[in-house]
PDB file of N, CA and C in Angstrom:
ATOM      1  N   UNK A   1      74.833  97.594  76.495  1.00  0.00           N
ATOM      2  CA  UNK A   1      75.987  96.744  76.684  1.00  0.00           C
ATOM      3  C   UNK A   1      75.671  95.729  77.779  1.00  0.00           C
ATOM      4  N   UNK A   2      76.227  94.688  77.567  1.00  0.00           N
ATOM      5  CA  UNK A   2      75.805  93.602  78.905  1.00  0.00           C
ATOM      6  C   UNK A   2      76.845  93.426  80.038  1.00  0.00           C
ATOM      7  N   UNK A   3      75.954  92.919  80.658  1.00  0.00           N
ATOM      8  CA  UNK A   3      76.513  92.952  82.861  1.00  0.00           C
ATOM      9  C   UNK A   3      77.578  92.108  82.578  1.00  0.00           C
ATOM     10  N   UNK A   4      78.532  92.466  83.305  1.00  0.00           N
ATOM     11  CA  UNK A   4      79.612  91.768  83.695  1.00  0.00           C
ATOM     12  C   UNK A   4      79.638  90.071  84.377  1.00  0.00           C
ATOM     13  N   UNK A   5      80.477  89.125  84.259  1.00  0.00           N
ATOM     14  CA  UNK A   5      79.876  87.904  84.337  1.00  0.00           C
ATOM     15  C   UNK A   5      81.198  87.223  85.593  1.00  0.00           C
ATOM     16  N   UNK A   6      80.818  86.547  86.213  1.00  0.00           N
ATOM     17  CA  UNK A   6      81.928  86.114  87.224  1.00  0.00           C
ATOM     18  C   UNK A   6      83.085  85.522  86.347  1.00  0.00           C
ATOM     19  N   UNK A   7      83.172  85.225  85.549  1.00  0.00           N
ATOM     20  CA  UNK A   7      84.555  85.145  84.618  1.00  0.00           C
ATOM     21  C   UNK A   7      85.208  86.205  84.598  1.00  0.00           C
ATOM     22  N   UNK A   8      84.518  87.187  84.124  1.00  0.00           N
ATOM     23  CA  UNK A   8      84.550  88.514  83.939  1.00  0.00           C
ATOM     24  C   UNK A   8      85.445  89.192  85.167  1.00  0.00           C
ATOM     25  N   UNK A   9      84.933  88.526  86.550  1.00  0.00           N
ATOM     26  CA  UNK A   9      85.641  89.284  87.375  1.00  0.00           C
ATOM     27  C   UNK A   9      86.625  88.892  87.769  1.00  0.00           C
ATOM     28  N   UNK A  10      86.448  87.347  87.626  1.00  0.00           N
ATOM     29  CA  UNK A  10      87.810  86.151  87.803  1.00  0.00           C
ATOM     30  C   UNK A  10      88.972  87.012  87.311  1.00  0.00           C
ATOM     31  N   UNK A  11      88.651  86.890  85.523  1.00  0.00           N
ATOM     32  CA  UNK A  11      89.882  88.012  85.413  1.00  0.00           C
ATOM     33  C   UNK A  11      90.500  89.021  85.398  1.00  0.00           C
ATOM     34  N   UNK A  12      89.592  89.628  86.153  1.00  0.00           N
ATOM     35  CA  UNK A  12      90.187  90.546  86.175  1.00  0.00           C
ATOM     36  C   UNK A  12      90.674  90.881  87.715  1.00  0.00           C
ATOM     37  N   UNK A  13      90.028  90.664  89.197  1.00  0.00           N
ATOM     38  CA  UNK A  13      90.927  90.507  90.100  1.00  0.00           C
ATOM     39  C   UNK A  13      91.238  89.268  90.811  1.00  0.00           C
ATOM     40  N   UNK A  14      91.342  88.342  89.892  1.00  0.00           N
ATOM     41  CA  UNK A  14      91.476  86.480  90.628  1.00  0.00           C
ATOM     42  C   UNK A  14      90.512  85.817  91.031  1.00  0.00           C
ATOM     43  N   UNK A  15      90.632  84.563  91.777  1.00  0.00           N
ATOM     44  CA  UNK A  15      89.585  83.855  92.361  1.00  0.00           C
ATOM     45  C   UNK A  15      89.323  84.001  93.485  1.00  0.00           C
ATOM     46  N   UNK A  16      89.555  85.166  94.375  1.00  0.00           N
ATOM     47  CA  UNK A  16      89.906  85.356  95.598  1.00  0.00           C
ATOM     48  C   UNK A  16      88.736  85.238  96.479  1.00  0.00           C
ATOM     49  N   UNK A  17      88.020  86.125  97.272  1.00  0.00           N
ATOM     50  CA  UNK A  17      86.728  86.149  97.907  1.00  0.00           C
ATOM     51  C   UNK A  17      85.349  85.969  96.991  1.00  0.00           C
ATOM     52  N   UNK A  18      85.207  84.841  97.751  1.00  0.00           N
ATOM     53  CA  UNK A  18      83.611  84.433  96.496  1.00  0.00           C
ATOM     54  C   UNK A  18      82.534  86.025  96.908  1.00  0.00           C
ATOM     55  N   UNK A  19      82.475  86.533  98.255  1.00  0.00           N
ATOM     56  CA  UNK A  19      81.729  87.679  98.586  1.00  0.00           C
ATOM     57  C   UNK A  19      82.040  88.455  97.800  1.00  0.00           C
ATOM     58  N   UNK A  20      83.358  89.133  97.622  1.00  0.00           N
ATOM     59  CA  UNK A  20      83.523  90.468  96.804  1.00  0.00           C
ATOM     60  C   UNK A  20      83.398  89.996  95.348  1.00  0.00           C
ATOM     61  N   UNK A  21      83.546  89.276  94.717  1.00  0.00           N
ATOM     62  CA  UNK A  21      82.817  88.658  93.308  1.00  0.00           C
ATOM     63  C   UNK A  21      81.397  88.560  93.317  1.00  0.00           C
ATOM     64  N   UNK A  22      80.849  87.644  94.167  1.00  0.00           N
ATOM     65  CA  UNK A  22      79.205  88.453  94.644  1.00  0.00           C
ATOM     66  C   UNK A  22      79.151  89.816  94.351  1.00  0.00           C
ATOM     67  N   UNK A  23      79.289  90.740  95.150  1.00  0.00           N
ATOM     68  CA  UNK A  23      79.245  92.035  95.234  1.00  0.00           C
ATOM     69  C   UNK A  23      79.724  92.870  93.913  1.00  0.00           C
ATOM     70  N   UNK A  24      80.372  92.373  93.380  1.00  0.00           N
ATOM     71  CA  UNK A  24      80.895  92.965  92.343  1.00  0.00           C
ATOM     72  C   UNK A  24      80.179  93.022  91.484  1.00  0.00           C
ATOM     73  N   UNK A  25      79.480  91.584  91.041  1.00  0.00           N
ATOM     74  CA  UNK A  25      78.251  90.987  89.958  1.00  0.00           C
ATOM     75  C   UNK A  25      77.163  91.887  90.213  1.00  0.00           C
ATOM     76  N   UNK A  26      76.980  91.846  91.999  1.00  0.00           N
ATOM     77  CA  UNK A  26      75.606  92.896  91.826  1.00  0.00           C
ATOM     78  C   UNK A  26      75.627  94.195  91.692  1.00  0.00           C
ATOM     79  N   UNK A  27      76.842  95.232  91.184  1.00  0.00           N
ATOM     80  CA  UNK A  27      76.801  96.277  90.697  1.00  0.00           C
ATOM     81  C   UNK A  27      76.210  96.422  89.585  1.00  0.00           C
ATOM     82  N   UNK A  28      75.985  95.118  88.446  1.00  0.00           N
ATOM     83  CA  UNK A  28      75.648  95.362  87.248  1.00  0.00           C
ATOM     84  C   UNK A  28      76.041  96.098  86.423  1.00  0.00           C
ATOM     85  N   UNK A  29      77.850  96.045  86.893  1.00  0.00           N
ATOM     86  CA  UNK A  29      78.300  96.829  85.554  1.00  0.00           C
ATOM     87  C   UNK A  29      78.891  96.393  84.485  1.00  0.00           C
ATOM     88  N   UNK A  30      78.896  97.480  83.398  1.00  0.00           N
ATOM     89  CA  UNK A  30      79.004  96.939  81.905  1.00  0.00           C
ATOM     90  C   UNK A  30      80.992  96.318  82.038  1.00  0.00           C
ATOM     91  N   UNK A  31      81.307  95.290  81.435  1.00  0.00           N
ATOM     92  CA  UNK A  31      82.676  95.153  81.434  1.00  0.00           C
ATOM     93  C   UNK A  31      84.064  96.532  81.338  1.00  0.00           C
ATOM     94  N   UNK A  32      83.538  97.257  80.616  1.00  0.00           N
ATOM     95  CA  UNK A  32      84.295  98.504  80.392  1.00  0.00           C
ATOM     96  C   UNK A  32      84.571  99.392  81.147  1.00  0.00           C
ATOM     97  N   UNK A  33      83.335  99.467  82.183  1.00  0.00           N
ATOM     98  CA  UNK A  33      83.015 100.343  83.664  1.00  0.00           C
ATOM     99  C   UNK A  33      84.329  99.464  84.723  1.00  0.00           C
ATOM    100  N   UNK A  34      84.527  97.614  84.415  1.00  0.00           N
ATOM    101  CA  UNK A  34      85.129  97.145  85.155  1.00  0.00           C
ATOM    102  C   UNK A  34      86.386  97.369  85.283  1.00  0.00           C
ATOM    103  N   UNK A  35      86.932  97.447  83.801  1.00  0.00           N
ATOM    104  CA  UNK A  35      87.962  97.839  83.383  1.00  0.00           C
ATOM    105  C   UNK A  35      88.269  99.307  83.714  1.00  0.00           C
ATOM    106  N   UNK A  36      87.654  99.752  83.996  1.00  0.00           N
ATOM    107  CA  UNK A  36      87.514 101.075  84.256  1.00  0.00           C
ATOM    108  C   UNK A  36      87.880 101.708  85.815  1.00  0.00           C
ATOM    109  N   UNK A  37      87.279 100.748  86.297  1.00  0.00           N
ATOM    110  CA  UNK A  37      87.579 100.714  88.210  1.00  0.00           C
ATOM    111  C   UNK A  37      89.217  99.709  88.297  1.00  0.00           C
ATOM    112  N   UNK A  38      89.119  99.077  87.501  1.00  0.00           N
ATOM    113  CA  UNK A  38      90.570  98.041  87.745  1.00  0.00           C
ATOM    114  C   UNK A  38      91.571  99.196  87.656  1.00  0.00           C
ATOM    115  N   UNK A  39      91.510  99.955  86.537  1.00  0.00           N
ATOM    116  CA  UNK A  39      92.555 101.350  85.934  1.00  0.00           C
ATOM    117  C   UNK A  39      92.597 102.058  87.125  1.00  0.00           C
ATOM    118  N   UNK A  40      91.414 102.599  87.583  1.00  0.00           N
ATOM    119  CA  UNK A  40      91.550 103.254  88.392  1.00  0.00           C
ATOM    120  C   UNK A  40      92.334 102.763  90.216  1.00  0.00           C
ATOM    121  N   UNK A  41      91.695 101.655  90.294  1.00  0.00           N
ATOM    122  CA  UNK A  41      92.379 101.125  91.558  1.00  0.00           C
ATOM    123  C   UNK A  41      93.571 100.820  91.202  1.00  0.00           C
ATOM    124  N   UNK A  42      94.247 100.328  90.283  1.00  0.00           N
ATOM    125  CA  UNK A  42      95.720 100.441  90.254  1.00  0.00           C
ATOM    126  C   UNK A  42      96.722 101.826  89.709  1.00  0.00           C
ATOM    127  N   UNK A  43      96.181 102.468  89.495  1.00  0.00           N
ATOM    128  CA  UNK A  43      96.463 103.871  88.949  1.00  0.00           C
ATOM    129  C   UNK A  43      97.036 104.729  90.136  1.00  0.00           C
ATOM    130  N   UNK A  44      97.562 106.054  89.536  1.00  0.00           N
ATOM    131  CA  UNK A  44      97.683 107.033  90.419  1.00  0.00           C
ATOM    132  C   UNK A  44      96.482 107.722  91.301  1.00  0.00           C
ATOM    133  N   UNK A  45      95.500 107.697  90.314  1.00  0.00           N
ATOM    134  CA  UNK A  45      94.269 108.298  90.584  1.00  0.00           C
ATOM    135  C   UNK A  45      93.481 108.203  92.143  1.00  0.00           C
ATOM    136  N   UNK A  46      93.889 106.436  92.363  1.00  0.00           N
ATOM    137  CA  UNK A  46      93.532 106.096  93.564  1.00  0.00           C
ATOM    138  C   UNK A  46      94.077 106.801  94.790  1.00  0.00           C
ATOM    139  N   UNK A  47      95.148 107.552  95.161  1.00  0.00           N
ATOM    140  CA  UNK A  47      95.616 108.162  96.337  1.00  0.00           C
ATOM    141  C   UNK A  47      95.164 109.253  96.200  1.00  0.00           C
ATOM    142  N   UNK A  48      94.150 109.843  95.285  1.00  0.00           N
ATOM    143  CA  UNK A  48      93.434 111.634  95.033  1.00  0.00           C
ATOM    144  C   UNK A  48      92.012 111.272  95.863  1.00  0.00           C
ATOM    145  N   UNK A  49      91.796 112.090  97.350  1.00  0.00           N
ATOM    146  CA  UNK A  49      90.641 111.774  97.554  1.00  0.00           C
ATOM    147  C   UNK A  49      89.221 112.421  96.460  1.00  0.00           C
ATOM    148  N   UNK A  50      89.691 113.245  95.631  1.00  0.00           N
ATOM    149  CA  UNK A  50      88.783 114.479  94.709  1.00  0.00           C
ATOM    150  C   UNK A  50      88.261 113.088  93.470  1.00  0.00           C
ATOM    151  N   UNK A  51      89.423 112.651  93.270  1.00  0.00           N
ATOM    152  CA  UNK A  51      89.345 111.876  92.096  1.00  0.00           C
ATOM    153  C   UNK A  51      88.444 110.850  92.176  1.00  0.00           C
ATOM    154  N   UNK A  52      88.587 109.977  93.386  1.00  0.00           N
ATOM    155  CA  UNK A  52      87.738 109.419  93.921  1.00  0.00           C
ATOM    156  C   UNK A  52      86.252 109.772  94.337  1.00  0.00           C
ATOM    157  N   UNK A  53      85.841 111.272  94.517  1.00  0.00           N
ATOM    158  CA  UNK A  53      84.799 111.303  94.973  1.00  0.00           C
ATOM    159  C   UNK A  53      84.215 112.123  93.522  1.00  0.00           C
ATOM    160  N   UNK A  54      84.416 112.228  92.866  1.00  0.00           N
ATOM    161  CA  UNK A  54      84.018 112.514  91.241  1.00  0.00           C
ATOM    162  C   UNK A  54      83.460 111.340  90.377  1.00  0.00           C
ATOM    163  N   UNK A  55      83.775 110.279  91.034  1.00  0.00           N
ATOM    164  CA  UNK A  55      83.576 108.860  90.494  1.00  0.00           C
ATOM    165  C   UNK A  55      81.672 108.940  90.766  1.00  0.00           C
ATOM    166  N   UNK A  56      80.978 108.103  89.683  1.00  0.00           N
ATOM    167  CA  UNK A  56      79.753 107.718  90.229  1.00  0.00           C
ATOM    168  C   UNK A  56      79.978 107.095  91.501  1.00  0.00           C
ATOM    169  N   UNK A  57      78.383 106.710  92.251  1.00  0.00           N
ATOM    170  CA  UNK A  57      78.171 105.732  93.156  1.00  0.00           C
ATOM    171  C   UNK A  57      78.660 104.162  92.717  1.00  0.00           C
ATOM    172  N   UNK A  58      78.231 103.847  91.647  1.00  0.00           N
ATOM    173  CA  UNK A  58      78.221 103.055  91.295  1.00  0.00           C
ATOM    174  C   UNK A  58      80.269 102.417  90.732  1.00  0.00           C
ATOM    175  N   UNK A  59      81.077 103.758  90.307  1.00  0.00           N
ATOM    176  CA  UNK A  59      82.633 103.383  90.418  1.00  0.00           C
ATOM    177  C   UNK A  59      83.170 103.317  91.306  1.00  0.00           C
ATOM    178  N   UNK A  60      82.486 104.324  92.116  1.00  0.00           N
ATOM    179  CA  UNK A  60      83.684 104.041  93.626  1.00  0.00           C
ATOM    180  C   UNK A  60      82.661 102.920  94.487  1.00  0.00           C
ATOM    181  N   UNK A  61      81.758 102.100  94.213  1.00  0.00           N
ATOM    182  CA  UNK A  61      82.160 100.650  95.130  1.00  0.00           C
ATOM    183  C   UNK A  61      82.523  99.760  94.129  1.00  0.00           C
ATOM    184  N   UNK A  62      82.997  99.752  92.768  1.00  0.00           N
ATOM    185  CA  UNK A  62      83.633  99.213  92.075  1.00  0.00           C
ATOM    186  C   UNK A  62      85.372  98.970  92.678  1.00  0.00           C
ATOM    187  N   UNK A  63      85.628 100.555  92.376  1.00  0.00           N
ATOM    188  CA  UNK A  63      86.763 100.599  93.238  1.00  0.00           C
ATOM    189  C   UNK A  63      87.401 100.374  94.895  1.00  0.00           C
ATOM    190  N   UNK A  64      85.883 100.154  95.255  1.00  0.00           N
ATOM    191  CA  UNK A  64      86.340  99.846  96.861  1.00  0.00           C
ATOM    192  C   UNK A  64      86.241  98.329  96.672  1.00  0.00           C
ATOM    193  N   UNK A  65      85.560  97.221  95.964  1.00  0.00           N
ATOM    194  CA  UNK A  65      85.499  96.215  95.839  1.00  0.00           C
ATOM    195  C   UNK A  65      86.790  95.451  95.402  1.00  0.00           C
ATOM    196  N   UNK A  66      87.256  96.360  93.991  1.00  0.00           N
ATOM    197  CA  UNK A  66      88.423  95.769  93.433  1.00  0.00           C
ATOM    198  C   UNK A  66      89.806  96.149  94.247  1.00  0.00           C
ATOM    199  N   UNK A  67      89.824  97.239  95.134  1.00  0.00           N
ATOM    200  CA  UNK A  67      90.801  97.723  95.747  1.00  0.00           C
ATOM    201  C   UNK A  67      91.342  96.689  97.025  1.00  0.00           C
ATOM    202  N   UNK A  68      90.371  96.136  97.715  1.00  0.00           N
ATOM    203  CA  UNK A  68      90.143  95.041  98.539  1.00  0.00           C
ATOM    204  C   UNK A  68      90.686  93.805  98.192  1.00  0.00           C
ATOM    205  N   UNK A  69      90.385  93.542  96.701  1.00  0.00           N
ATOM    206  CA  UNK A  69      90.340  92.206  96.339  1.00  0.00           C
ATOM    207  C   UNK A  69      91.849  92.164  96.252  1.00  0.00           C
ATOM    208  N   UNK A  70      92.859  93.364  95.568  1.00  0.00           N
ATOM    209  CA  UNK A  70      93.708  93.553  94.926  1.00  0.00           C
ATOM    210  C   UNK A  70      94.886  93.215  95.902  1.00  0.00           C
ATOM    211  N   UNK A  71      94.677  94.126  97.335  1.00  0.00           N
ATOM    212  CA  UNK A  71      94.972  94.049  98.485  1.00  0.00           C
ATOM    213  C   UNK A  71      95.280  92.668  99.033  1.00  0.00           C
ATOM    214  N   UNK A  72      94.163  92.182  99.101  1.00  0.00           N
ATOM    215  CA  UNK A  72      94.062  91.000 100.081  1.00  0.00           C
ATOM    216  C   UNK A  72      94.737  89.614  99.101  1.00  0.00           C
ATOM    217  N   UNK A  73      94.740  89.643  97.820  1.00  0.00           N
ATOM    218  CA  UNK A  73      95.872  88.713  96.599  1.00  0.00           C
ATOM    219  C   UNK A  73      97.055  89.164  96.848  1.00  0.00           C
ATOM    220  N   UNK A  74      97.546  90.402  97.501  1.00  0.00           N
ATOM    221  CA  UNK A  74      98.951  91.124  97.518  1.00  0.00           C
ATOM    222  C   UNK A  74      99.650  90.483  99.239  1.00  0.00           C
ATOM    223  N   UNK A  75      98.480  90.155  99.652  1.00  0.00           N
ATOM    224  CA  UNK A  75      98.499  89.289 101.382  1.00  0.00           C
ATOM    225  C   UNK A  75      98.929  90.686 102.121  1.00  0.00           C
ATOM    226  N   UNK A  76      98.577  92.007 102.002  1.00  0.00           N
ATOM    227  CA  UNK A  76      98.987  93.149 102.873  1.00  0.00           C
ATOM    228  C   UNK A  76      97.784  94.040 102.568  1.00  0.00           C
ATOM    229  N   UNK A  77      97.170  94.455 103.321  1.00  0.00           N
ATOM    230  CA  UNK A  77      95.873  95.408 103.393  1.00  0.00           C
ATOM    231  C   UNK A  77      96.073  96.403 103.167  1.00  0.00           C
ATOM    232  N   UNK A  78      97.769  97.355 103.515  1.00  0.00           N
ATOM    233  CA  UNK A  78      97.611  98.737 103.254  1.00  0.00           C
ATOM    234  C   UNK A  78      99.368  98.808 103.153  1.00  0.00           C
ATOM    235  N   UNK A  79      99.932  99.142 102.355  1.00  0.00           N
ATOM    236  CA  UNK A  79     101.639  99.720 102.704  1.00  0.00           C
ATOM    237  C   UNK A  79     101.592 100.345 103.851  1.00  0.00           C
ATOM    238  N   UNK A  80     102.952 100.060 104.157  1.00  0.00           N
ATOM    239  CA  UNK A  80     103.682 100.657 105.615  1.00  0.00           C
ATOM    240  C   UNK A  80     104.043 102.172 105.313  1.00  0.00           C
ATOM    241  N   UNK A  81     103.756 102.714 105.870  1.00  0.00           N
ATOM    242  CA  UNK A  81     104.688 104.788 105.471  1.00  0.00           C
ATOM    243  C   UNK A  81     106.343 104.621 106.057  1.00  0.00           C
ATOM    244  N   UNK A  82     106.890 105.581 106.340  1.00  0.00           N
ATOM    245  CA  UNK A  82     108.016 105.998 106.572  1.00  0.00           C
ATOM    246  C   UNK A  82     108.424 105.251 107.958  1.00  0.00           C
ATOM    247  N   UNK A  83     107.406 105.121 108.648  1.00  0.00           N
ATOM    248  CA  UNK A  83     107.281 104.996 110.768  1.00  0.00           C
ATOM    249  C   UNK A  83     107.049 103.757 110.576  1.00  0.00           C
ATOM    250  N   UNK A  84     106.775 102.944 109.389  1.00  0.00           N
ATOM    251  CA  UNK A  84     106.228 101.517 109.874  1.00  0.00           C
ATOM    252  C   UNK A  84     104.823 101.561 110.081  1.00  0.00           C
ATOM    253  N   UNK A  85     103.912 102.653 110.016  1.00  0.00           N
ATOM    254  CA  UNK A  85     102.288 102.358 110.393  1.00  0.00           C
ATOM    255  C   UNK A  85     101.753 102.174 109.371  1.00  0.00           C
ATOM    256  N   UNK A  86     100.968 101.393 109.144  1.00  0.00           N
ATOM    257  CA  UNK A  86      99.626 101.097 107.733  1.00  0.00           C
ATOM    258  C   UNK A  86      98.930 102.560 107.527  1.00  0.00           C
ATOM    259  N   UNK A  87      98.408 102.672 106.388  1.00  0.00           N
ATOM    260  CA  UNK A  87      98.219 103.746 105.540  1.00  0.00           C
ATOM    261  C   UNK A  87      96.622 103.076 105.179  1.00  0.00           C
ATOM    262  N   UNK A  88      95.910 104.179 105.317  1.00  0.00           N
ATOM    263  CA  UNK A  88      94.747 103.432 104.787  1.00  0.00           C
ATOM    264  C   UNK A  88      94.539 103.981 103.385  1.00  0.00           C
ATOM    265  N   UNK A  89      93.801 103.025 102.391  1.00  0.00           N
ATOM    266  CA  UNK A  89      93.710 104.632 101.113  1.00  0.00           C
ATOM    267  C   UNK A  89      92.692 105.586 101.208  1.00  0.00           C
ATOM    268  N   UNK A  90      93.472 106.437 100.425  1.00  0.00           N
ATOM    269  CA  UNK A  90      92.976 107.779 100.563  1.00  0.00           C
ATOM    270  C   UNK A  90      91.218 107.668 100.301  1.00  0.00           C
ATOM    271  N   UNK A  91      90.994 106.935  99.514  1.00  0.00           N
ATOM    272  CA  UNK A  91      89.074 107.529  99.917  1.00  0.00           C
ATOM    273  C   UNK A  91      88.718 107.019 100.825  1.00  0.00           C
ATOM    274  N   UNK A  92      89.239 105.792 101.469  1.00  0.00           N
ATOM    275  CA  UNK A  92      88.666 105.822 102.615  1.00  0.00           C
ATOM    276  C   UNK A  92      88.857 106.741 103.955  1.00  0.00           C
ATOM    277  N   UNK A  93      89.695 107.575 103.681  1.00  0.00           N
ATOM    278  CA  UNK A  93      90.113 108.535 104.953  1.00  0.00           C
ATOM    279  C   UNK A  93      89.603 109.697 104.275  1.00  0.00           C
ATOM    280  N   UNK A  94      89.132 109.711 103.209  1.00  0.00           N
ATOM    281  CA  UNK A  94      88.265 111.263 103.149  1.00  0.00           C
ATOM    282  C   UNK A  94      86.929 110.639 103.653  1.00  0.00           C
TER     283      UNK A  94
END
């Protein structure tokens, strides 16, 4: 199957950071894998640190790439909890 193409990533998390589109391209993953990390970073799945660490190497910096991108288009890095403090996500605090 063939590598994913900066269109490819355009649409799927915007035009946002030319770096994390870099980075993304050089995972060399197949479009389906992309689609695959997009599901997952917007999913439930993402707040399971298990779920996350079951992922290849290669999905979870998919998902840390697209999770970022998703974030930073939303103009807020992390939801507020109950107290008002930022929340980081869960794989990154496992």
């Amino acid at each position: 199957m063939r590598e994913i193409s900066a269109p490819d990533v355009v649409a799927a998390i915007g035009r946002g950071d030319e770096l994390i589109i870099r980075e993304t391209l050089r995972t060399r993953a197949t479009p389906l894998e992309l689609r695959q990390a997009l599901a997952f970073a917007k999913g439930p799945a993402n707040a399971s640190p298990a779920a996350y660490q079951a992922l290849p190497a290669r999905m979870q910096r998919l998902v840390d790439l697209i999770t970022v991108a998703l974030e930073s288009a939303a103009g807020d890095f992390a939801p507020e909890d109950q107290h008002g403090n930022r929340r980081r996500a869960a794989h990154h605090a496992a």
